[in-house]
C-alpha atoms as a PDB file:
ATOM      1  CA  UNK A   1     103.844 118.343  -7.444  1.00  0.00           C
ATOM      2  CA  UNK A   2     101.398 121.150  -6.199  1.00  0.00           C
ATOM      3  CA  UNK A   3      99.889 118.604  -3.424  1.00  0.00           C
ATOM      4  CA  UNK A   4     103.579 117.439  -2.677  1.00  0.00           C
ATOM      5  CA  UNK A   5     104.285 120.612  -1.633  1.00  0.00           C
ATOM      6  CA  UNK A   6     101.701 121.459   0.099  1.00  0.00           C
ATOM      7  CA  UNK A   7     102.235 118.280   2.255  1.00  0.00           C
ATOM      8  CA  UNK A   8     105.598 119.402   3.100  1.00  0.00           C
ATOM      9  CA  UNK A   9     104.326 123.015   4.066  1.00  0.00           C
ATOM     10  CA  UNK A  10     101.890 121.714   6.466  1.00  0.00           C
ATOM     11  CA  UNK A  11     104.666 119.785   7.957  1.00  0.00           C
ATOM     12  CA  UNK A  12     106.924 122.487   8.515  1.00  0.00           C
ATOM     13  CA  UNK A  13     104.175 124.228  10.295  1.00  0.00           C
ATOM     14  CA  UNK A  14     103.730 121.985  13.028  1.00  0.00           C
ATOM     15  CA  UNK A  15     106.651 122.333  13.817  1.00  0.00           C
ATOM     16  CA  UNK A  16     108.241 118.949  13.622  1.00  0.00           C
ATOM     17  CA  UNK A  17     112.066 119.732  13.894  1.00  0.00           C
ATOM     18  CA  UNK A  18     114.421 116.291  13.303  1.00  0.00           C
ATOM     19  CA  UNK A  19     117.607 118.179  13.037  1.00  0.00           C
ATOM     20  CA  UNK A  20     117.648 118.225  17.204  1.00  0.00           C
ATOM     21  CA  UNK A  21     119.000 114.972  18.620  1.00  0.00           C
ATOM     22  CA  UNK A  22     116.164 113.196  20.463  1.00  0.00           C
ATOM     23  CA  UNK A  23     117.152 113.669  23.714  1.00  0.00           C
ATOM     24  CA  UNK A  24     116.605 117.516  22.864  1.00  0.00           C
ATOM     25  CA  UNK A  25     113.652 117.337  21.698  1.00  0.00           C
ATOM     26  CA  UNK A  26     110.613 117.608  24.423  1.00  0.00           C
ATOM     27  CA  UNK A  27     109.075 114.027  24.935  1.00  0.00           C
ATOM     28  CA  UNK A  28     105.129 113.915  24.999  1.00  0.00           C
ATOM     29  CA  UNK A  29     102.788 111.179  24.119  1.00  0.00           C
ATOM     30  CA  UNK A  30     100.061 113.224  21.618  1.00  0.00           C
ATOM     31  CA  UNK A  31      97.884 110.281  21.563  1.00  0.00           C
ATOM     32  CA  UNK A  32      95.103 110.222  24.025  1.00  0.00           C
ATOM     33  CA  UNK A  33      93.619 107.077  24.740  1.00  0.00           C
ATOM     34  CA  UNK A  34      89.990 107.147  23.524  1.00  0.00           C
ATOM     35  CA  UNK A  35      87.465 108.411  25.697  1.00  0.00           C
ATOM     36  CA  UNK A  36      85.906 105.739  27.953  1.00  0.00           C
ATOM     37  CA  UNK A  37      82.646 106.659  29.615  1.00  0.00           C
ATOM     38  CA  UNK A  38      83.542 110.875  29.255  1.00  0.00           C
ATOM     39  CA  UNK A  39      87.451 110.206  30.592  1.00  0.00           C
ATOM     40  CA  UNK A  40      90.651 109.558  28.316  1.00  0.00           C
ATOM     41  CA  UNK A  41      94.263 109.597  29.449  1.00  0.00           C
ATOM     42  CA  UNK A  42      97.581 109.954  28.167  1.00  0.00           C
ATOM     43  CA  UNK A  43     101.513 108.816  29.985  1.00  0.00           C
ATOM     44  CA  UNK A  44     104.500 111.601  29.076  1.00  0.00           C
ATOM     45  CA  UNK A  45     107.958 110.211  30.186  1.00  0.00           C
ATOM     46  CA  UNK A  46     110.358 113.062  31.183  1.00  0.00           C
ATOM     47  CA  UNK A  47     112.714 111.933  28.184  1.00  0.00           C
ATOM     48  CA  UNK A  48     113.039 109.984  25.550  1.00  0.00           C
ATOM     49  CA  UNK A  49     115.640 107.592  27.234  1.00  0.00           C
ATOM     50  CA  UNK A  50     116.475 105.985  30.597  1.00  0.00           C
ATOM     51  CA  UNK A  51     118.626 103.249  32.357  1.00  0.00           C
ATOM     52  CA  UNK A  52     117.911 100.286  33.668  1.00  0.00           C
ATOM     53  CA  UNK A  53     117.030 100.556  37.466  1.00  0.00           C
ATOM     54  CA  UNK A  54     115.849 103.915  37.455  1.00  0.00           C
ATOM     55  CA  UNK A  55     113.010 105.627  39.219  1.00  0.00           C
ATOM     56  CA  UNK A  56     111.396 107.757  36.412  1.00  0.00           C
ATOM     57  CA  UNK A  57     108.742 110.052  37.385  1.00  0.00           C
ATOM     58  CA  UNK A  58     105.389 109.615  34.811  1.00  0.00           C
ATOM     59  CA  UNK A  59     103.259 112.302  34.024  1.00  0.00           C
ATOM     60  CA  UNK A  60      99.304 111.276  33.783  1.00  0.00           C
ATOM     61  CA  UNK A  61      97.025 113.311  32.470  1.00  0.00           C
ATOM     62  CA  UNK A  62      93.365 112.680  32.665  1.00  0.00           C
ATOM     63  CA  UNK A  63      90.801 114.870  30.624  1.00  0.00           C
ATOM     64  CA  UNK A  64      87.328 114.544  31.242  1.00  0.00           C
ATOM     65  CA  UNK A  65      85.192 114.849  27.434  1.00  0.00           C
ATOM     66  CA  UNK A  66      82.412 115.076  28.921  1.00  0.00           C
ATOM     67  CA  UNK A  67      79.678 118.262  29.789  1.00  0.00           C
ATOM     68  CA  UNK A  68      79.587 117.270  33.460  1.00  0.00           C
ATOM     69  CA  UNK A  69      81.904 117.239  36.614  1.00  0.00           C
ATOM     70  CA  UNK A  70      83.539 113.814  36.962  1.00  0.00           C
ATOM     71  CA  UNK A  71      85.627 112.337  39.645  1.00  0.00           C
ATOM     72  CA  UNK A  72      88.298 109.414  39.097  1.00  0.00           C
ATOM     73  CA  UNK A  73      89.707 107.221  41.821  1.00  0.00           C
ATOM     74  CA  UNK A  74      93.078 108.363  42.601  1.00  0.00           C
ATOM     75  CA  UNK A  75      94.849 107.679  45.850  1.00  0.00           C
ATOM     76  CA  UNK A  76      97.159 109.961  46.786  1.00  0.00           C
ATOM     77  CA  UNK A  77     100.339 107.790  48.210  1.00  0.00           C
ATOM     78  CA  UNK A  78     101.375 106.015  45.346  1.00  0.00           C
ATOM     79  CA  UNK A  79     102.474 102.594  47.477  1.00  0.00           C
ATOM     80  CA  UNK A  80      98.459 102.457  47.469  1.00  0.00           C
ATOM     81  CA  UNK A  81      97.504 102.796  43.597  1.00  0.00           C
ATOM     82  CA  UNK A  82      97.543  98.993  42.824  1.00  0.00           C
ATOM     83  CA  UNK A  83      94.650  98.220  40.609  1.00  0.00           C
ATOM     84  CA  UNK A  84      94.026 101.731  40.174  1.00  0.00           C
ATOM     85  CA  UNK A  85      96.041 102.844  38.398  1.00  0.00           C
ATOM     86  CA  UNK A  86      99.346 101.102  37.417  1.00  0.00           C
ATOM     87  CA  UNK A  87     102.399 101.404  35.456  1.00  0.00           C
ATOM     88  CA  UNK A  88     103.788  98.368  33.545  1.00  0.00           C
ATOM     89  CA  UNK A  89     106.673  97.858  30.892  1.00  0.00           C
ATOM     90  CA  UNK A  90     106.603  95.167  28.086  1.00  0.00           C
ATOM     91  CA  UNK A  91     109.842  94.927  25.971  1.00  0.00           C
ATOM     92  CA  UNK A  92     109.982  95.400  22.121  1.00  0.00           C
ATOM     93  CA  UNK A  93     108.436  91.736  21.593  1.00  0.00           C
ATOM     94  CA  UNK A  94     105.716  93.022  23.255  1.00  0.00           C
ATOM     95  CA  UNK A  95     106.132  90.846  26.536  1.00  0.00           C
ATOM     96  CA  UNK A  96     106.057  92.417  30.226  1.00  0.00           C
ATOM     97  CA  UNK A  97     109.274  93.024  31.768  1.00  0.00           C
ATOM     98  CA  UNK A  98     109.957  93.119  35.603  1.00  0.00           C
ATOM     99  CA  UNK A  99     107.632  95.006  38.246  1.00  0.00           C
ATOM    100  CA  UNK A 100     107.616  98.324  37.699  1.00  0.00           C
ATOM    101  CA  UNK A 101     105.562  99.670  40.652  1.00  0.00           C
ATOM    102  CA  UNK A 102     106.187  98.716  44.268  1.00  0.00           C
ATOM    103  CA  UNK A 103     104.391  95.727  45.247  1.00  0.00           C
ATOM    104  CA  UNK A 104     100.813  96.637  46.639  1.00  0.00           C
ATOM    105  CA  UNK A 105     100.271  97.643  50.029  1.00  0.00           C
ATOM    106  CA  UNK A 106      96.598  96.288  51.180  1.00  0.00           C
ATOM    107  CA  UNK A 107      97.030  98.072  54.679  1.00  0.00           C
ATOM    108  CA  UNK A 108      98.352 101.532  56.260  1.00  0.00           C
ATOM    109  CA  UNK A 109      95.595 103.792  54.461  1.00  0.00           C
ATOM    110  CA  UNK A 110      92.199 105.159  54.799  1.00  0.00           C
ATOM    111  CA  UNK A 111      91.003 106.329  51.259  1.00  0.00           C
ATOM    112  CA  UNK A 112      89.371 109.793  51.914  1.00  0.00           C
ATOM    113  CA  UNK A 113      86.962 112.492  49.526  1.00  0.00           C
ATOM    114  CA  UNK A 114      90.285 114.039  48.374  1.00  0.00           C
ATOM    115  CA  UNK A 115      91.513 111.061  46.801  1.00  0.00           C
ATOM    116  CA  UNK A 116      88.369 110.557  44.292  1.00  0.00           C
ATOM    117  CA  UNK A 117      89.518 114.901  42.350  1.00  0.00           C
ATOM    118  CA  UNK A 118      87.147 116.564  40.716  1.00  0.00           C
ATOM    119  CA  UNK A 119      87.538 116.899  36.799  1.00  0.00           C
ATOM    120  CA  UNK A 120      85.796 119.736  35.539  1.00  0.00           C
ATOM    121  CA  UNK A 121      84.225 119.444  32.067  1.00  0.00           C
ATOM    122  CA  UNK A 122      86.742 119.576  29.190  1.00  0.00           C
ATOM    123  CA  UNK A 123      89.719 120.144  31.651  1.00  0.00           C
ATOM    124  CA  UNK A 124      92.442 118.254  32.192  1.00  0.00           C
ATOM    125  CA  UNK A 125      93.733 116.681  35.857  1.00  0.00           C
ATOM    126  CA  UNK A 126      97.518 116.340  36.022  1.00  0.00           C
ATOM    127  CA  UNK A 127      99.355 113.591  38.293  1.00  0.00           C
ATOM    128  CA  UNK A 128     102.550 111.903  38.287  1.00  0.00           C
ATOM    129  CA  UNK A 129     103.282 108.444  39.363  1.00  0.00           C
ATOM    130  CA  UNK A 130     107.046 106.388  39.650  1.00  0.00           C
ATOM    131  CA  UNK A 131     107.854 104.284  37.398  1.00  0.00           C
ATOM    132  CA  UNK A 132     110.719 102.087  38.469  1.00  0.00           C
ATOM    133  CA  UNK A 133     112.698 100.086  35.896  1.00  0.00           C
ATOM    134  CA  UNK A 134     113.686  96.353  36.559  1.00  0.00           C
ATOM    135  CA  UNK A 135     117.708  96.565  36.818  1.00  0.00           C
ATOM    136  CA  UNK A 136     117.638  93.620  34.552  1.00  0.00           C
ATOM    137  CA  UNK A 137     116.418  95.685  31.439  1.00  0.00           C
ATOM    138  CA  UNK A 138     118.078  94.689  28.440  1.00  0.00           C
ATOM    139  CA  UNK A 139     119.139  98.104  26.466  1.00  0.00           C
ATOM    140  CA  UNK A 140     116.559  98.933  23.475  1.00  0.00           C
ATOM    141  CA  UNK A 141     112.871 100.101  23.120  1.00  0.00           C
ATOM    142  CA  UNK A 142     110.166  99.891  25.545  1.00  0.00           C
ATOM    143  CA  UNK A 143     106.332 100.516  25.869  1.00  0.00           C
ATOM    144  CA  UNK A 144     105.180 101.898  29.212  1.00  0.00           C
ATOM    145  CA  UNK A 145     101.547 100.982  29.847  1.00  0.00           C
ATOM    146  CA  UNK A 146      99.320 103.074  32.208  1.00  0.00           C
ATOM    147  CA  UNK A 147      95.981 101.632  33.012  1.00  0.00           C
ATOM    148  CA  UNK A 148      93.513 103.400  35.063  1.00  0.00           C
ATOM    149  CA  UNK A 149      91.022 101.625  36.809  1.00  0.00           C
ATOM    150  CA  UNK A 150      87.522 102.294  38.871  1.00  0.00           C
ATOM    151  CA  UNK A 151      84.657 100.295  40.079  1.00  0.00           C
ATOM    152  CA  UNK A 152      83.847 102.142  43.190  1.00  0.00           C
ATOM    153  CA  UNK A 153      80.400 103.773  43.198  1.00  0.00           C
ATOM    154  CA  UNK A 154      80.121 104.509  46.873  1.00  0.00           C
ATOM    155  CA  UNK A 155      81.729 104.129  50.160  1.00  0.00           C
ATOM    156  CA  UNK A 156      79.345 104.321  52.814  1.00  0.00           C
ATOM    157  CA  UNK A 157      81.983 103.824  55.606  1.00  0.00           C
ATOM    158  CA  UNK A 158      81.852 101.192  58.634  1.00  0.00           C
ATOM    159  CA  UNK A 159      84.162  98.471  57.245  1.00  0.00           C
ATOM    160  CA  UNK A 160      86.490  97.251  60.124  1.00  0.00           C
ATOM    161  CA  UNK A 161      90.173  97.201  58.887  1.00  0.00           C
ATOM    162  CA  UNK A 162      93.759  96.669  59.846  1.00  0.00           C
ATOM    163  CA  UNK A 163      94.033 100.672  59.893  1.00  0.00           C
ATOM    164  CA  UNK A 164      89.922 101.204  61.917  1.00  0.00           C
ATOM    165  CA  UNK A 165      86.815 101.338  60.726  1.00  0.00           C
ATOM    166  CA  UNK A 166      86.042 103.272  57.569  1.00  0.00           C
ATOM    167  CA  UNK A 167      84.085 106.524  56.973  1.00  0.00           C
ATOM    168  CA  UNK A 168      81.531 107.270  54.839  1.00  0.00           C
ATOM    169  CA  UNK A 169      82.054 109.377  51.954  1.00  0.00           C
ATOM    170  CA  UNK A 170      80.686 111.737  50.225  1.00  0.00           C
ATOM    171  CA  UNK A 171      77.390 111.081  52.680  1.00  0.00           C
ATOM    172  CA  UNK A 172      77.701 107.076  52.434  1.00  0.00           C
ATOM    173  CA  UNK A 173      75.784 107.780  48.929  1.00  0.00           C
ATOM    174  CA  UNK A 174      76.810 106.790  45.297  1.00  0.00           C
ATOM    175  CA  UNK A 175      80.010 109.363  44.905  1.00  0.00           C
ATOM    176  CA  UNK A 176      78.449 112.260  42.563  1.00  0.00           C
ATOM    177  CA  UNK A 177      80.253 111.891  39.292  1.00  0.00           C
ATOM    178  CA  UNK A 178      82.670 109.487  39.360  1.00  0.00           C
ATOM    179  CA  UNK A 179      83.484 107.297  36.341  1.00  0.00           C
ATOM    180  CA  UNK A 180      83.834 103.747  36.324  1.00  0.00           C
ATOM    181  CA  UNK A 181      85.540 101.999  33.710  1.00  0.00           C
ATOM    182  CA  UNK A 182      88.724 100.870  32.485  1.00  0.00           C
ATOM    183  CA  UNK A 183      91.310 102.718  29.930  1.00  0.00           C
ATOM    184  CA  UNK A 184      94.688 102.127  28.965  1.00  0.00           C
ATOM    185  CA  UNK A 185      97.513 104.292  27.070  1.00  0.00           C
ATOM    186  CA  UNK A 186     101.343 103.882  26.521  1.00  0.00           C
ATOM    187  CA  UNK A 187     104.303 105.885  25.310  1.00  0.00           C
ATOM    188  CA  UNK A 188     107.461 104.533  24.573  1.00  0.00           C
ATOM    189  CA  UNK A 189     111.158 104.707  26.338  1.00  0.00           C
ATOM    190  CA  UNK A 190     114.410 103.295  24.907  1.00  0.00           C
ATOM    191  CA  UNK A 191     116.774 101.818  27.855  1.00  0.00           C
ATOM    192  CA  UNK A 192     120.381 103.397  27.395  1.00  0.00           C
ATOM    193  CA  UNK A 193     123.529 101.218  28.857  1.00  0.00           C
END
């Protein structure tokens, strides 16, 4: 009975509080991903519920574990991000539901040093990202998958393109810091009528 109690105790001190309705209750996804190569992520929703064929801003975080400087690969117009880092939904039998992202846009940008931040050690980088719903959406529960995405070492600049040439950054030399890997996280959404 002792340990029972106990159990409850440390319950009530975290501060988990089920007599607010769950739209009143502040909607975070506590579960990092697990740390890929010093970096781990995690997706917040602004709340717990949304409609089908809405544009719902996404909060990504991205902490870097490690006990150096690292830099991901983060463009900053989002019409750019495919393959980097994307947004999909599956529905509750765990199969992907409509595009959630625009479709990708291969021309119209130059990536420059500002779009691969700087993550100092054991901080956390903050971005958000649209997700946008499929009209379609039957109501019910939903899993909203963020996968973030680098393979880029270097870009040492004179590739012709659509948009000109490219420059070299960070010197034309391997980009100091930057993590290369792939990681994946979710939180969850129900879809209202």
């Amino acid at each position: 009975m002792a340990a029972i109690l106990a159990v409850l105790a440390v319950l009530a001190a975290c501060g988990h509080d089920d007599a607010k309705p769950a739209k009143d209750r502040p909607v975070t996804n506590l579960e990092w991903s697990l740390p890929v190569n010093g970096i781990r992520i995690r997706l917040a929703a602004p709340g717990p519920t949304a409609r089908a064929g809405d544009a719902i801003v996404m909060a990504l975080q991205v902490e870097n574990t490690s006990d150096e400087p690292r830099r991901i690969y983060m463009l900053g117009p989002e019409a750019f991000r495919a393959t980097l880092s994307d947004l999909n939904v599956e529905g509750s039998d765990g199969r992907p539901v409509g595009m959630s992202q625009p479709a990708p846009r291969p021309h119209g940008y130059l990536a420059t040093e500002a779009d691969f931040p700087q993550i100092a050690p054991h901080a956390i980088a903050s971005f958000s990202q649209t997700l946008r719903l499929d009209p379609a959406l039957p109501p019910g529960p939903i899993k909203v998958w963020w996968r973030l995405s680098n393979h880029v070492v270097k870009v040492p600049g004179g590739i012709q393109t659509l948009d000109g040439p490219t420059t070299p950054l960070f010197g034309g030399a391997d980009i100091p810091g930057i993590w290369i890997g792939d990681i994946a996280t979710f939180t969850q959404l129900a879809i209202v009528k």
